[in-house]
Each structure stands twice: as C-alpha cells, then as structure tokens.
PDB file of N, CA and C in Angstrom:
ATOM      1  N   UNK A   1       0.826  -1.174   0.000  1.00  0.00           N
ATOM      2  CA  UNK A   1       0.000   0.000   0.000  1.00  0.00           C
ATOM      3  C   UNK A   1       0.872   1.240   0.000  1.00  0.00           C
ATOM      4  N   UNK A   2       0.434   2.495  -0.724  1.00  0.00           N
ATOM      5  CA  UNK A   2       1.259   3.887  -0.583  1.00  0.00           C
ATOM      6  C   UNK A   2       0.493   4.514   0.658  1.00  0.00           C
ATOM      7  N   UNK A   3       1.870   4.951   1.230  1.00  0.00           N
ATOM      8  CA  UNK A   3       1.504   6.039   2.225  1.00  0.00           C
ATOM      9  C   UNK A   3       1.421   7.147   1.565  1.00  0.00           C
ATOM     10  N   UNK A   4       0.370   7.994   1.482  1.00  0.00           N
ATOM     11  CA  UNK A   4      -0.082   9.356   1.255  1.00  0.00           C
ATOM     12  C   UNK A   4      -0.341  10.133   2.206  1.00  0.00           C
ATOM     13  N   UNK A   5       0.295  11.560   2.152  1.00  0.00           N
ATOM     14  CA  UNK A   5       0.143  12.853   3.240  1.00  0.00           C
ATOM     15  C   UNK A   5      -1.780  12.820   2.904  1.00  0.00           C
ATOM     16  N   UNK A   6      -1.819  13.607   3.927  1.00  0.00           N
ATOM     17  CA  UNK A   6      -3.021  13.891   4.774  1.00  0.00           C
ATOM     18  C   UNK A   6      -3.561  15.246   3.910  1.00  0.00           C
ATOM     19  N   UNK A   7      -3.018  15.896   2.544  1.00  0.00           N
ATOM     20  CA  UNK A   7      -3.549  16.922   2.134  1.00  0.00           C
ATOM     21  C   UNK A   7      -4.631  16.725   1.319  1.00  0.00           C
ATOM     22  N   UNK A   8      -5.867  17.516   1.061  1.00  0.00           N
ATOM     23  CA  UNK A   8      -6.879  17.767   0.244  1.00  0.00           C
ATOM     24  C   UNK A   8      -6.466  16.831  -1.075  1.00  0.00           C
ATOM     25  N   UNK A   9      -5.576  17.448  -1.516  1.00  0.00           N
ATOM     26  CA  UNK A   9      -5.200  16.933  -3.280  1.00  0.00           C
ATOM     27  C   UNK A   9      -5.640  15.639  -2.658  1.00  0.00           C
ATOM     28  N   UNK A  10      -4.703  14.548  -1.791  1.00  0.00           N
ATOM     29  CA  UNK A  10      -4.881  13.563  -1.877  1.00  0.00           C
ATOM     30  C   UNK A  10      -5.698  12.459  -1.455  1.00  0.00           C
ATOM     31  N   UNK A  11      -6.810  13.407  -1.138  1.00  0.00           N
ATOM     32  CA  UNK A  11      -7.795  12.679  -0.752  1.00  0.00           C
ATOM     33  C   UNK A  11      -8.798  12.266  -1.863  1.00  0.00           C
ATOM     34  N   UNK A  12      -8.705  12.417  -3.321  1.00  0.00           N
ATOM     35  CA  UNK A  12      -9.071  11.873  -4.203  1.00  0.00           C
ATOM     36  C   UNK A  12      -8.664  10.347  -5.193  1.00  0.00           C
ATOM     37  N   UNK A  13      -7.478  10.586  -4.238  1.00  0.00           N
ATOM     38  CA  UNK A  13      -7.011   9.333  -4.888  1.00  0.00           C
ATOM     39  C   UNK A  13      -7.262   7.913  -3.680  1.00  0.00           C
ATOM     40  N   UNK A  14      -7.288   6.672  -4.948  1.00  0.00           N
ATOM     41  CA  UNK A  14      -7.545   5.396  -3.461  1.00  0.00           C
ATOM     42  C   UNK A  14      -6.481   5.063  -2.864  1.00  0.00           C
ATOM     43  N   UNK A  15      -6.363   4.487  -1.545  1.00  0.00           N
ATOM     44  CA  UNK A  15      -4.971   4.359  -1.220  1.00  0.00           C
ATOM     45  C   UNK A  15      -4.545   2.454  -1.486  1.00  0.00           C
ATOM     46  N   UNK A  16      -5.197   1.985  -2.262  1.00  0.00           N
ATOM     47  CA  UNK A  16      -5.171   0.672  -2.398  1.00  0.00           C
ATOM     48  C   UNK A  16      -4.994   0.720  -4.393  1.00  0.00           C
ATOM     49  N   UNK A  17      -4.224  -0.070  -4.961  1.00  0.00           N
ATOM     50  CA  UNK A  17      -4.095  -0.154  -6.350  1.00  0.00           C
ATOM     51  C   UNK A  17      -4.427  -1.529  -6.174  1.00  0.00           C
ATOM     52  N   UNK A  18      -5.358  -1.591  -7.511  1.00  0.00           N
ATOM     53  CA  UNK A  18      -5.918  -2.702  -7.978  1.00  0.00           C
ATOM     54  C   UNK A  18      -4.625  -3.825  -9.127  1.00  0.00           C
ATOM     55  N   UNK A  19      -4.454  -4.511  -8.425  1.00  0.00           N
ATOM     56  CA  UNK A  19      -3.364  -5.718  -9.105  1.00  0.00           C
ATOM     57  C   UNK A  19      -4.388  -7.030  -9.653  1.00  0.00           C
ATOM     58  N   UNK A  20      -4.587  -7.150 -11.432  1.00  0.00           N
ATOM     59  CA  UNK A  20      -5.030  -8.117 -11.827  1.00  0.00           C
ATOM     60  C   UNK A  20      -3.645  -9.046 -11.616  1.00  0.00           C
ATOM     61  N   UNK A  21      -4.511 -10.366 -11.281  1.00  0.00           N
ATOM     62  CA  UNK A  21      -3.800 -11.665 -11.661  1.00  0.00           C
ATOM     63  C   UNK A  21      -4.612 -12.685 -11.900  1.00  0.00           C
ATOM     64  N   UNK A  22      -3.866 -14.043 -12.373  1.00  0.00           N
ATOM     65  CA  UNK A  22      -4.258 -15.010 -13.149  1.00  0.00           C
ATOM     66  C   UNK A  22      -4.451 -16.294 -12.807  1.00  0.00           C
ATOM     67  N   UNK A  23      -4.834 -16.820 -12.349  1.00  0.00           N
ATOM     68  CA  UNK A  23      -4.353 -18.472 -11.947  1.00  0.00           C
ATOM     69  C   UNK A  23      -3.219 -18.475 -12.589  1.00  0.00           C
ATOM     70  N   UNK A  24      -2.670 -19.474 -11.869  1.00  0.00           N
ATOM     71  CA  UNK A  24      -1.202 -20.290 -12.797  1.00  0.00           C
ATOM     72  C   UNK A  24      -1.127 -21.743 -11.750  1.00  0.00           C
ATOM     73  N   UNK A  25      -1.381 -22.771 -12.496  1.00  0.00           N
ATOM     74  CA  UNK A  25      -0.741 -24.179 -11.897  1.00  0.00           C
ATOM     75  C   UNK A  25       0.539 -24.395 -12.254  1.00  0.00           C
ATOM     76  N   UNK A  26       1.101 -25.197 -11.354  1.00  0.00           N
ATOM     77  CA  UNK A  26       2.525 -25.686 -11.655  1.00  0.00           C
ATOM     78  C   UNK A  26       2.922 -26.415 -10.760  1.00  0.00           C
ATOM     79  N   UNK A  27       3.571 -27.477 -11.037  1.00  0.00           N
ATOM     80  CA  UNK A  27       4.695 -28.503 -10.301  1.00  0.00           C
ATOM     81  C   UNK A  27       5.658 -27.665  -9.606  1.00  0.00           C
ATOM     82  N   UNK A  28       6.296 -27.824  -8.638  1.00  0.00           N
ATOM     83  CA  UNK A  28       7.222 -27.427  -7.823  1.00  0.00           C
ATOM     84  C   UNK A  28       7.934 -29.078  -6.844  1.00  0.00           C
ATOM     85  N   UNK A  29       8.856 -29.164  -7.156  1.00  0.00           N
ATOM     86  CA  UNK A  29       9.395 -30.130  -6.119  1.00  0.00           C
ATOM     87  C   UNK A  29       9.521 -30.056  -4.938  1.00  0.00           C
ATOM     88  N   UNK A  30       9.524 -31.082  -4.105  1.00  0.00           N
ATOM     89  CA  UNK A  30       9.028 -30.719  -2.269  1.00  0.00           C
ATOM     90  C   UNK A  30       9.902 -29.315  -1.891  1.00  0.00           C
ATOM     91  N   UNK A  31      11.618 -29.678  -2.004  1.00  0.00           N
ATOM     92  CA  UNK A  31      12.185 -28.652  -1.499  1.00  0.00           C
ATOM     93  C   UNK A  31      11.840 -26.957  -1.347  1.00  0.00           C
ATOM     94  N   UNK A  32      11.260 -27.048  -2.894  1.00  0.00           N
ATOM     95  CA  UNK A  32      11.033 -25.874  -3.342  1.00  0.00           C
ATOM     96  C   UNK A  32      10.205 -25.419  -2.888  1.00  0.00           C
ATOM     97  N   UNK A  33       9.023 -26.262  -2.556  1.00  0.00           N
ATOM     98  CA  UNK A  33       7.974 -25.888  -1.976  1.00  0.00           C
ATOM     99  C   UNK A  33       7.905 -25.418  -0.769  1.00  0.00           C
ATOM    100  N   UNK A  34       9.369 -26.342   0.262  1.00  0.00           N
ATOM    101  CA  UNK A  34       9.540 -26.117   1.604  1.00  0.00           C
ATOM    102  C   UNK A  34       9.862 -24.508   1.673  1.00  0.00           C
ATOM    103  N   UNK A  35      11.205 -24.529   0.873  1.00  0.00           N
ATOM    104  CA  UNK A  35      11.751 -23.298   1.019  1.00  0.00           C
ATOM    105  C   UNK A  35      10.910 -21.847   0.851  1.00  0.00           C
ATOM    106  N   UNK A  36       9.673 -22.243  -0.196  1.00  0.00           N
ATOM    107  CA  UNK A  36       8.799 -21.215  -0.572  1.00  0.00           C
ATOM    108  C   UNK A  36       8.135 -20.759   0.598  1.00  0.00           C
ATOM    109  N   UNK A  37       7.610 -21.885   1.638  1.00  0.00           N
ATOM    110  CA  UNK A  37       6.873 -21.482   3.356  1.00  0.00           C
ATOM    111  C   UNK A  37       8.000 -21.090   4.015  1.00  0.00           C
ATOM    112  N   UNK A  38       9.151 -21.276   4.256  1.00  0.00           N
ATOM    113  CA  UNK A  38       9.920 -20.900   4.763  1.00  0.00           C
ATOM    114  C   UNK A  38      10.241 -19.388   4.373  1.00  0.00           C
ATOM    115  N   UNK A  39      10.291 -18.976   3.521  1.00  0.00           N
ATOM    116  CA  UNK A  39      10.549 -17.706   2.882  1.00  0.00           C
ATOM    117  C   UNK A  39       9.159 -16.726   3.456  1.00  0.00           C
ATOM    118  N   UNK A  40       8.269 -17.076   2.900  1.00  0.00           N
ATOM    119  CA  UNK A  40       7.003 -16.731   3.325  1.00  0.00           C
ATOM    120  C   UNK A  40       7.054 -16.319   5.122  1.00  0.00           C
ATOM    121  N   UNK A  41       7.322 -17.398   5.519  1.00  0.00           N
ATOM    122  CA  UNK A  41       7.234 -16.582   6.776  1.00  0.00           C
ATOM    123  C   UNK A  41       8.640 -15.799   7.183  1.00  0.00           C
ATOM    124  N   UNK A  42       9.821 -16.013   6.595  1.00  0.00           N
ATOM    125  CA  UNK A  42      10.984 -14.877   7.120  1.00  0.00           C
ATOM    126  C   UNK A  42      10.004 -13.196   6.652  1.00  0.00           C
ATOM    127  N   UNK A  43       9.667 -13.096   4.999  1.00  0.00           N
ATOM    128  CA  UNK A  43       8.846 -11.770   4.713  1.00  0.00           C
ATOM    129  C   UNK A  43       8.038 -11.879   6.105  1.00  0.00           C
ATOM    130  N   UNK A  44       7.501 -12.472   6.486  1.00  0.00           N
ATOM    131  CA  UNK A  44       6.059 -12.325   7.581  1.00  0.00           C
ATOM    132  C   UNK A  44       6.879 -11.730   8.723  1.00  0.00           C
ATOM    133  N   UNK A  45       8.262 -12.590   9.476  1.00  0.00           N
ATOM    134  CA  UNK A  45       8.510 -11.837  10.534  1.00  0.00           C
ATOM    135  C   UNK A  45       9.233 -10.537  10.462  1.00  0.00           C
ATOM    136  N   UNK A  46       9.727 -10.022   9.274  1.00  0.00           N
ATOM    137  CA  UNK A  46      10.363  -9.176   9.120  1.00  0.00           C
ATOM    138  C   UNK A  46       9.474  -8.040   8.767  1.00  0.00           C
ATOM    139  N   UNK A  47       8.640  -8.254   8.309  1.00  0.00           N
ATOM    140  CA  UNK A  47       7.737  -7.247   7.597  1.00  0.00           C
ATOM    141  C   UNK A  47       6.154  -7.135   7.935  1.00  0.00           C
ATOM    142  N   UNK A  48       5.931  -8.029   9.096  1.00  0.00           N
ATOM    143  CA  UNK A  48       4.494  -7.962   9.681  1.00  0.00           C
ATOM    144  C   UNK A  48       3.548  -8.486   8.725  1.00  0.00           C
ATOM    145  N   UNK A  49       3.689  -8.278   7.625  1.00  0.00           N
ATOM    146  CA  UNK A  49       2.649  -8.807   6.857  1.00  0.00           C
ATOM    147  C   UNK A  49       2.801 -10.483   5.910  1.00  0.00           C
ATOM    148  N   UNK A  50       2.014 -11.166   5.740  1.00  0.00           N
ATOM    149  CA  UNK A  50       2.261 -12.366   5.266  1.00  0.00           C
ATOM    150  C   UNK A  50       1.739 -12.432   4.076  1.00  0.00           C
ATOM    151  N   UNK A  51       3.212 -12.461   2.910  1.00  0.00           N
ATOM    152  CA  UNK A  51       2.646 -12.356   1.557  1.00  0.00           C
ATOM    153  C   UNK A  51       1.894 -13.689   1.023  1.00  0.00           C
ATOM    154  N   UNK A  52       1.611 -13.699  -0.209  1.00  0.00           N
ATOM    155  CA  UNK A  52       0.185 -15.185  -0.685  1.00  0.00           C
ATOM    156  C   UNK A  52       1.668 -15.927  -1.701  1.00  0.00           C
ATOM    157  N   UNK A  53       1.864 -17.005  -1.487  1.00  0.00           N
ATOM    158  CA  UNK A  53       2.473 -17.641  -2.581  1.00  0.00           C
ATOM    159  C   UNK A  53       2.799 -16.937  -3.490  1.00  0.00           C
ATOM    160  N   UNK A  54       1.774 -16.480  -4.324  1.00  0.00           N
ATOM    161  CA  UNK A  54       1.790 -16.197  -5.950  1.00  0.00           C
ATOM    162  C   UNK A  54       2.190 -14.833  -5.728  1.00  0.00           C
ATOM    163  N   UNK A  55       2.194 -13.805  -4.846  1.00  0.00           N
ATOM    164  CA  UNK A  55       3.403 -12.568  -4.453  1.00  0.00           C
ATOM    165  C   UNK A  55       4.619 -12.973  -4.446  1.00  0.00           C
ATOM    166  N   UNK A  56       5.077 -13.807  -3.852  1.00  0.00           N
ATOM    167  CA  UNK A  56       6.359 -14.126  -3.591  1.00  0.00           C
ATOM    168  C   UNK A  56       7.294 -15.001  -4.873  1.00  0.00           C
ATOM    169  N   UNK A  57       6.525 -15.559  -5.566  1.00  0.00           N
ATOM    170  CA  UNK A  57       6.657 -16.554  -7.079  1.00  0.00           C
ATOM    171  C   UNK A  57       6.637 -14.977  -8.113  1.00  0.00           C
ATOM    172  N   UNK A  58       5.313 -14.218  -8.092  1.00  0.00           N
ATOM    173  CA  UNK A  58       5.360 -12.814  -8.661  1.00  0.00           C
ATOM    174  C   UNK A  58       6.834 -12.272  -9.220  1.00  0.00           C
ATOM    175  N   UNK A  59       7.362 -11.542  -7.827  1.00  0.00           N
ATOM    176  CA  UNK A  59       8.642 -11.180  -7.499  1.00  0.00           C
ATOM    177  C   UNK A  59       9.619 -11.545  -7.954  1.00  0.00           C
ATOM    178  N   UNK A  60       9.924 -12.720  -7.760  1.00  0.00           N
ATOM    179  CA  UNK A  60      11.229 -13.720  -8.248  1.00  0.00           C
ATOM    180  C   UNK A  60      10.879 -13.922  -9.571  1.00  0.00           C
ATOM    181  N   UNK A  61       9.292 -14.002  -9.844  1.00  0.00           N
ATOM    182  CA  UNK A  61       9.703 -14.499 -11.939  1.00  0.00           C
ATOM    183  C   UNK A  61      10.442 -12.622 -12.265  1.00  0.00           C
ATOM    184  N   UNK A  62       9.594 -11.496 -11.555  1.00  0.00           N
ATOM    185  CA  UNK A  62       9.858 -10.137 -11.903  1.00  0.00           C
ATOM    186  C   UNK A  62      11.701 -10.076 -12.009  1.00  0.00           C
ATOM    187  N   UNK A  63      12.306 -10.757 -10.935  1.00  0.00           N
ATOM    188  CA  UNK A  63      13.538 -10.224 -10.828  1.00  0.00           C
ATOM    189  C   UNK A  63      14.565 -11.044 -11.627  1.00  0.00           C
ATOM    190  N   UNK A  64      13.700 -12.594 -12.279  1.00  0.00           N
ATOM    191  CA  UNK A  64      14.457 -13.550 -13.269  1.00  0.00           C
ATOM    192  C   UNK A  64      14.315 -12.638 -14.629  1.00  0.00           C
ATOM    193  N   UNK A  65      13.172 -12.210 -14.881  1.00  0.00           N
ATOM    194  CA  UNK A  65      13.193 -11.925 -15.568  1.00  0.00           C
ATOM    195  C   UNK A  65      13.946 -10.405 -16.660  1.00  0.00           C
ATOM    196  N   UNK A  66      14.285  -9.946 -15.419  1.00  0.00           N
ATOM    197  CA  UNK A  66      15.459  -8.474 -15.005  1.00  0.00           C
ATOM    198  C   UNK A  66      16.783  -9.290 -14.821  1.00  0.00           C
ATOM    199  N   UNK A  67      16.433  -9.575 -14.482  1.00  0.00           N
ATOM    200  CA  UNK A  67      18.852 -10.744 -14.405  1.00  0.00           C
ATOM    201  C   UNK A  67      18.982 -11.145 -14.906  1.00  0.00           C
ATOM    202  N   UNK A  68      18.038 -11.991 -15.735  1.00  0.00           N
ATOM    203  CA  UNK A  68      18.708 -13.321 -16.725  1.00  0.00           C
ATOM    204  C   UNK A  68      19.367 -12.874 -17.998  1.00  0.00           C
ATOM    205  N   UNK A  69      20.813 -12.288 -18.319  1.00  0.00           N
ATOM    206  CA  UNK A  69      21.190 -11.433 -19.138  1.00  0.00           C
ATOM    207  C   UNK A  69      20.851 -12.367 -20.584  1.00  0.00           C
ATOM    208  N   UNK A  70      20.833 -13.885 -20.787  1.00  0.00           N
ATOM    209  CA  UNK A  70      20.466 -14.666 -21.962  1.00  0.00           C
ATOM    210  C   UNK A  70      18.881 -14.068 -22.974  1.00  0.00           C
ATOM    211  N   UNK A  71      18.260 -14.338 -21.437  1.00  0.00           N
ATOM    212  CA  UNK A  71      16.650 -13.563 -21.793  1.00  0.00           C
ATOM    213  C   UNK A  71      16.695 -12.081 -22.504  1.00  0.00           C
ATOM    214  N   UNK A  72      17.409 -11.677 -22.035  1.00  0.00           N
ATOM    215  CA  UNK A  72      17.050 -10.288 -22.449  1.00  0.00           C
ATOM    216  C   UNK A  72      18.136 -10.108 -23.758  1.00  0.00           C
ATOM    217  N   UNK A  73      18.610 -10.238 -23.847  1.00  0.00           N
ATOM    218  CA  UNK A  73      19.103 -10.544 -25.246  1.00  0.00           C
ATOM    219  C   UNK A  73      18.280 -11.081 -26.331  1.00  0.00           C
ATOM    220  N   UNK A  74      17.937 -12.205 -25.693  1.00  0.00           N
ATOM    221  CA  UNK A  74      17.271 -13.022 -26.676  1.00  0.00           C
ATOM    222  C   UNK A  74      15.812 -12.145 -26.882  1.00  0.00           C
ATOM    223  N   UNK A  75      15.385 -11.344 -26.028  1.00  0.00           N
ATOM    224  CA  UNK A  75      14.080 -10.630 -25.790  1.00  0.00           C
ATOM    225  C   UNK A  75      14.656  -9.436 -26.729  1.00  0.00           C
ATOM    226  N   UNK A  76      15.409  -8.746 -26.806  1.00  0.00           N
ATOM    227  CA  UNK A  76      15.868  -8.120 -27.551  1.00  0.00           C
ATOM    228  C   UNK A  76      15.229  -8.313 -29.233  1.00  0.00           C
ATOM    229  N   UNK A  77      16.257  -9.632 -29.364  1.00  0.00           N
ATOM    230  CA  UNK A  77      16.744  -9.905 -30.598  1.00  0.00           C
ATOM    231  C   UNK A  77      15.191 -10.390 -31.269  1.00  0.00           C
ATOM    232  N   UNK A  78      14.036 -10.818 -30.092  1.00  0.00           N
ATOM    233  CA  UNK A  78      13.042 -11.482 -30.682  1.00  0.00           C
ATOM    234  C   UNK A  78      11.991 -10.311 -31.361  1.00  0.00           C
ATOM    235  N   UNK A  79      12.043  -8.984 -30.310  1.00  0.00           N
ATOM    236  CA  UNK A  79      11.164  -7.952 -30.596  1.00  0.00           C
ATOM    237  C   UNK A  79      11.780  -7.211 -31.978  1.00  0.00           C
ATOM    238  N   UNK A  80      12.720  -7.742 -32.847  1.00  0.00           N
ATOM    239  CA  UNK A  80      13.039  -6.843 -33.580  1.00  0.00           C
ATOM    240  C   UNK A  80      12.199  -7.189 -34.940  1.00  0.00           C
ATOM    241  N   UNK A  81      11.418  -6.548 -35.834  1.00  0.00           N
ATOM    242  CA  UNK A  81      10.843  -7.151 -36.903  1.00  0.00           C
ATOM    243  C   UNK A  81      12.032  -7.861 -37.960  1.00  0.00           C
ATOM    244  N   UNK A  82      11.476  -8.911 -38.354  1.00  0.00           N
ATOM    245  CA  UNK A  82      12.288  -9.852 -39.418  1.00  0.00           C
ATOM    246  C   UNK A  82      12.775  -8.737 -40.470  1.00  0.00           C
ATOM    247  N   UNK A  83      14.237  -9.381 -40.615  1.00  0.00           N
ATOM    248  CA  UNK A  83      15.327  -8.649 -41.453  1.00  0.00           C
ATOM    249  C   UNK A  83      15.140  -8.715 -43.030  1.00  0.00           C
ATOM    250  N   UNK A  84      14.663  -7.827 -44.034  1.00  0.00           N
ATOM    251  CA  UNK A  84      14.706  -7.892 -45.351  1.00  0.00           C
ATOM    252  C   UNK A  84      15.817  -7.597 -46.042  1.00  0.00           C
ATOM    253  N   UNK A  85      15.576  -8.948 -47.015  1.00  0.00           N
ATOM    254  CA  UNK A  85      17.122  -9.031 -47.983  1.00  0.00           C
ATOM    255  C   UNK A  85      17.700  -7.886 -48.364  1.00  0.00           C
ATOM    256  N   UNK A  86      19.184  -7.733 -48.086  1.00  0.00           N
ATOM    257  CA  UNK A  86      19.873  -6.648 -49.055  1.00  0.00           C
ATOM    258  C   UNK A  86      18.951  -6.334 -49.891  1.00  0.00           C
ATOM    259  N   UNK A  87      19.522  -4.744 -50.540  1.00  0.00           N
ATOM    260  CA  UNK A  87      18.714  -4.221 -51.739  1.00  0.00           C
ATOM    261  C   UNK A  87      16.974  -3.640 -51.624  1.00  0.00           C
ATOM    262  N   UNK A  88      16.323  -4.210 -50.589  1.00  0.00           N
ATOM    263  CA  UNK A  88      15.100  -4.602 -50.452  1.00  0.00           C
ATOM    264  C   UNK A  88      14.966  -3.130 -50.054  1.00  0.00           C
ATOM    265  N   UNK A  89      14.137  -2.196 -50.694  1.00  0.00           N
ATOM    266  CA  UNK A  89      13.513  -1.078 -49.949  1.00  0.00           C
ATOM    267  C   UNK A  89      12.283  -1.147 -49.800  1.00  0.00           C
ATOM    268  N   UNK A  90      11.155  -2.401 -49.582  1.00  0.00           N
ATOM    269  CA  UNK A  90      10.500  -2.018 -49.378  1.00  0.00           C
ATOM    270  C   UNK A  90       9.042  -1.532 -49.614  1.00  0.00           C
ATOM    271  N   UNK A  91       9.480  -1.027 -51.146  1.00  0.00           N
ATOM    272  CA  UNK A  91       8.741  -0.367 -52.007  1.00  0.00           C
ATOM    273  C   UNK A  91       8.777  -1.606 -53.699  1.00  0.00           C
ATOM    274  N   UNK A  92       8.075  -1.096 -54.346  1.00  0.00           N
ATOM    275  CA  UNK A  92       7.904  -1.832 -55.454  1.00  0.00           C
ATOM    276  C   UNK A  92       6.701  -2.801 -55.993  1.00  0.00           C
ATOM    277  N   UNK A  93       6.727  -4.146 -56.235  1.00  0.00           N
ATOM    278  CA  UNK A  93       5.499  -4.899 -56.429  1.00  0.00           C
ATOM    279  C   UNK A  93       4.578  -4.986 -55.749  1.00  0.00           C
ATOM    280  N   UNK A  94       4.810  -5.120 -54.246  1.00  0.00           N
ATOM    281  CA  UNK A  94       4.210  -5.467 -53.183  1.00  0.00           C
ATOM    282  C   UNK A  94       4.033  -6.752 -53.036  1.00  0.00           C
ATOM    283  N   UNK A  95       5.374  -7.348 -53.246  1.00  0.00           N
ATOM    284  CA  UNK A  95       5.360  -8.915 -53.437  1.00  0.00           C
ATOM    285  C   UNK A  95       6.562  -9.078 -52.148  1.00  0.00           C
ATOM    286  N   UNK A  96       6.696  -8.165 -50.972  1.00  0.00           N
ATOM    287  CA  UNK A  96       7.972  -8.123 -50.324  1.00  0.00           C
ATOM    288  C   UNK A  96       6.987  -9.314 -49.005  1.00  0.00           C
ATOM    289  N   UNK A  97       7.484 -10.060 -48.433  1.00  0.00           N
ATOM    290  CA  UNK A  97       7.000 -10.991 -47.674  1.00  0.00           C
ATOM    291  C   UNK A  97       7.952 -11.138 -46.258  1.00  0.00           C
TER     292      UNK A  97
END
C-alpha cells in the first residue's frame, strides 16, 4: 500500500491499487515448496505482513526476468521485426514478404 500525506489533493485518490492476476498451476518439487513457506514466513517476521504464494513466485519471476542477461538478449533480438534481404527497400510490387 502507498503512504499518502493527509492533504486535500490527496484525498481523491484510493490508497489501495488494484493488481489483476491469473491463476497459474505448476509442479514445484518438495524442497522448493519447503523453502517457498519458509521464505514466506521470514517476509512475515520481518515485515508484519504475510505475503500469498503467488506474491512471492510474482517477485522472483519479476527479478528472473530483469537478471537473466540470456533472456534479455534473446528478448531483444526477438522484438526486432524480421530482417529484409539486401537491396530490399521495401517499395515496389508489393510482393515483399
């Protein structure tokens, strides 16, 4: 949640943001699973509040997906539109594919 000052302006805004999410099933092996409650409650004693699984899975895909320098390369290289042959401007028959 944001903490917001106590002024007029901001009493128009909500102090809660609406987060869609999705189901997601998935396999996890015991360990993983252990370590996932275990984690869960270190956030809980450290931070008073006890996040839901799929916060804490959230996070970590958010921060794989920010580190994994392969991914993002490859995320790079995937968003770029397909390369037309030398010579190719583009223009002409309209037979360019």
């Amino acid at each position: 949640m944001s903490k917001r000052g106590n002024s007029p302006q901001d009493a128009n805004y909500p102090l809660v943001s609406v987060q869609r999410f999705q189901p997601l099933q998935c396999e996890v092996n015991v360990r993983q699973l252990e370590e996932l409650a275990q984690y869960i409650r270190y956030v809980e004693s450290a931070g008073g509040e006890k996040p839901t699984e799929g916060e804490v899975i959230g996070v970590a895909l958010a921060e794989l997906f920010k580190l994994d320098q392969g991914y993002l390369k490859w995320r790079e290289g995937a968003a770029i539109p397909s390369v037309r042959p030398k010579g190719s401007t583009g223009q002409g028959t309209g037979n360019n594919q």
